[in-house]
Protein backbone atom coordinates (compact mmCIF):
# COMPACT_ATOMS: atom_id res chain seq x y z
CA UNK A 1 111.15 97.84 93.71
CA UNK A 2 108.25 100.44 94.08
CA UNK A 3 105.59 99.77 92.23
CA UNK A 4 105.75 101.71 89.29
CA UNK A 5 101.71 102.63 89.03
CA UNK A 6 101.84 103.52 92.53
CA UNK A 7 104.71 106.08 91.95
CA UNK A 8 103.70 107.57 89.35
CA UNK A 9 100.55 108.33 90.96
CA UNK A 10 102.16 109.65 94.03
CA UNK A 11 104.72 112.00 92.66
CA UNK A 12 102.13 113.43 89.85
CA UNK A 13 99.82 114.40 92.86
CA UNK A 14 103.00 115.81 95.07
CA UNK A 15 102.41 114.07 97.84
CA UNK A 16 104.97 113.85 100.24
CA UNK A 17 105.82 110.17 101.64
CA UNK A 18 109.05 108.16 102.71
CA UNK A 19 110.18 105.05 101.25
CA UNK A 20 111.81 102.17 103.70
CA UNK A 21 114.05 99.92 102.31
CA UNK A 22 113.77 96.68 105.25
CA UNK A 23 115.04 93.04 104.75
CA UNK A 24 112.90 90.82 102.81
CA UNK A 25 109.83 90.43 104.50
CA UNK A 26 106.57 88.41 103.71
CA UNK A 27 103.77 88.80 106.90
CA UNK A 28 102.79 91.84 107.73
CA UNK A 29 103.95 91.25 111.48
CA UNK A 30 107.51 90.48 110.08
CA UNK A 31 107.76 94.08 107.57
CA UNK A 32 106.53 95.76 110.55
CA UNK A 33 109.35 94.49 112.61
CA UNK A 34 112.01 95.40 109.80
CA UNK A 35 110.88 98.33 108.65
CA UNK A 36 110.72 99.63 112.40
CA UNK A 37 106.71 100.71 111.84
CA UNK A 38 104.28 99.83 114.81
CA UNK A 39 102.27 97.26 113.71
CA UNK A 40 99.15 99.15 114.60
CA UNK A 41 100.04 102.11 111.28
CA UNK A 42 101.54 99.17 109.08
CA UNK A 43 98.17 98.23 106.97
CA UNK A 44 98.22 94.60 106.04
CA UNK A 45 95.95 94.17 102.47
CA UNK A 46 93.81 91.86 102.32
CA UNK A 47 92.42 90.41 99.16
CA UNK A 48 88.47 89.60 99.55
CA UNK A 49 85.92 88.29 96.34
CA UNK A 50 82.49 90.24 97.05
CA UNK A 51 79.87 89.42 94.43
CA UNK A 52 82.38 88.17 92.21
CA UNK A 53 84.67 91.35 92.32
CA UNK A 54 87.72 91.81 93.71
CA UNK A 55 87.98 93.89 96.23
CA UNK A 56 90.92 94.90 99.20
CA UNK A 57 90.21 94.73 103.27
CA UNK A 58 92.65 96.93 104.37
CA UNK A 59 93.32 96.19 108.46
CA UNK A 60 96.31 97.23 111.20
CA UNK A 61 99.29 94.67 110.65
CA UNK A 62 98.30 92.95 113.83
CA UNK A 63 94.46 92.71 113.31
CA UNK A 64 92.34 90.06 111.65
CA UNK A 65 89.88 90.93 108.78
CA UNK A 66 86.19 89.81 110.10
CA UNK A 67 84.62 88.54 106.88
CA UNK A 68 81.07 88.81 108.89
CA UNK A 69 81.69 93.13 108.98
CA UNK A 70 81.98 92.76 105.38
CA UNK A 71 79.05 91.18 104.48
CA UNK A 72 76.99 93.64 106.26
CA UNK A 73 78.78 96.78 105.00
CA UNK A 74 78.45 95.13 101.21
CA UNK A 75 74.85 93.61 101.70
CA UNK A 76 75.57 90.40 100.62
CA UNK A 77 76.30 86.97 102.06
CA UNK A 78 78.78 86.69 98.73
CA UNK A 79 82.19 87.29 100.83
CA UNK A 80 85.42 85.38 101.00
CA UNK A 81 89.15 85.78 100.80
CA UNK A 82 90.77 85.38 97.51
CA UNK A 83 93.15 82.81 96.20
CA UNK A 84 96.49 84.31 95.34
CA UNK A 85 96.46 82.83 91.95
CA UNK A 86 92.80 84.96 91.52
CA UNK A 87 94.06 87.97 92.07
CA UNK A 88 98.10 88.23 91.40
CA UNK A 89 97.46 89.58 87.62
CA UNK A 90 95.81 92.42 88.93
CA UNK A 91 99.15 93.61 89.75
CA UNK A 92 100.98 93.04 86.75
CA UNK A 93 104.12 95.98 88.72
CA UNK A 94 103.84 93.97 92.06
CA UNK A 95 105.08 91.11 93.52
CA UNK A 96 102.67 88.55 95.17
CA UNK A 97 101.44 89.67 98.42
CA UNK A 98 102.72 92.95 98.17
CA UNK A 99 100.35 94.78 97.00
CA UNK A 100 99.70 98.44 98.30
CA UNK A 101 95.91 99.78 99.34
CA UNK A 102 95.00 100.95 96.63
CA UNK A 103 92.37 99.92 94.98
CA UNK A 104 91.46 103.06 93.04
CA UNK A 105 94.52 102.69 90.94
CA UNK A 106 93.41 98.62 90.40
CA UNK A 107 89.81 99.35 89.90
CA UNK A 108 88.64 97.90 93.24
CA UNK A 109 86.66 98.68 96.16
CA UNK A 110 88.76 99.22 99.44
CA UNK A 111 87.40 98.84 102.85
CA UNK A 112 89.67 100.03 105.43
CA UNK A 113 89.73 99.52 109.67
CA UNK A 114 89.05 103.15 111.40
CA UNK A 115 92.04 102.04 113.52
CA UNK A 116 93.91 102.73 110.74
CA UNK A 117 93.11 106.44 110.22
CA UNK A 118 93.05 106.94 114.48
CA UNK A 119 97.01 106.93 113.42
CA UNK A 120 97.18 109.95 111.48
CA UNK A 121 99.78 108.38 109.23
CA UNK A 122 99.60 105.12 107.59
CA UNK A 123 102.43 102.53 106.17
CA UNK A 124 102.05 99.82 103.48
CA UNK A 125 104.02 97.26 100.94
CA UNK A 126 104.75 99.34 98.13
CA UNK A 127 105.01 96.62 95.82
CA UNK A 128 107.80 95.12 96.26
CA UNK A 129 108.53 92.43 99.79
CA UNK A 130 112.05 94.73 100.55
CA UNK A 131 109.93 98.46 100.26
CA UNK A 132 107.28 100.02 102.38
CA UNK A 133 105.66 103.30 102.26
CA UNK A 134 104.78 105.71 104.68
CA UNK A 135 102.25 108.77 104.67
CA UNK A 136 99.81 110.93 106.15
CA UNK A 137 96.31 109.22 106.44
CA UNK A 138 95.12 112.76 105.37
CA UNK A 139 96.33 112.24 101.73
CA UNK A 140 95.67 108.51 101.65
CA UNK A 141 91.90 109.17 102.57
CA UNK A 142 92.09 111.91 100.04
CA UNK A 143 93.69 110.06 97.22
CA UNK A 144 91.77 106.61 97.79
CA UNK A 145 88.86 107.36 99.18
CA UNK A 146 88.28 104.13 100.78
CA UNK A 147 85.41 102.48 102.93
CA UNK A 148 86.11 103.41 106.47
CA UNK A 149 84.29 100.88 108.37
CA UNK A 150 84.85 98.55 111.37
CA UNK A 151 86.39 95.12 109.79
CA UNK A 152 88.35 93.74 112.48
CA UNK A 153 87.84 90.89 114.28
């Protein structure tokens, strides 16, 4: 199911996006493959500690986050990727490694791959491992208001 926060904040700002219903999925390569999204719009979330905080790397289904990029953008040598069990009650309306990108509406920075916006639309997990979302990167730059930076390996 959708995530319910995510919803919510979608429909009160009108902004127009499809939902995709796909077989159960769990890697990013394999919702990209059953939703029928190239892998290079379907943003994989990736769940980073910096400082202590939470935080989401937000890369192309078929990229690798480069943990090095990070610790230059954030100025700290203080980066690794998170556990599941540290960060799964941070969602309390998704399911485990489902998460969508956006960290605004989880109090979290976001850092997001450029390759990602070169799309002009973007897809994600909505929540939920059978529903993905799909929208302009227009309104997800607008609404999020992420960290565009190089963070690819």
């Amino acid at each position: 199911m959708l995530a319910k926060s995510l919803r919510a904040y979608l429909d009160q700002r009108k902004v127009k996006y499809i939902t995709i219903t796909h077989s159960r999925a769990f890697t990013a390569t394999e919702v990209a493959e059953s939703a029928h999204i190239p892998s290079s719009m379907l943003a994989k979330t990736v769940m980073v500690v910096i400082d202590g905080a939470m935080a989401m790397a937000v890369v192309p289904a078929n990229q690798r986050v480069k943990l090095e990029d990070i610790r230059e953008l954030a100025h700290t040598d203080d980066v690794r990727l998170a556990h599941e069990d540290e960060f799964k009650s941070f969602f309390p309306d998704c399911e485990a490694g489902a998460m969508p990108p956006f960290g605004n509406l989880y109090d979290m920075s976001i850092y997001v791959s450029p390759k990602l916006a070169d799309e002009g639309e973007i897809a994600f997990n909505a929540g939920s491992h059978t529903e993905a979302i799909r929208m302009s990167w227009a309104d997800f730059d607008r609404l999020v208001k992420p960290r565009v930076a190089p963070i690819t390996a």
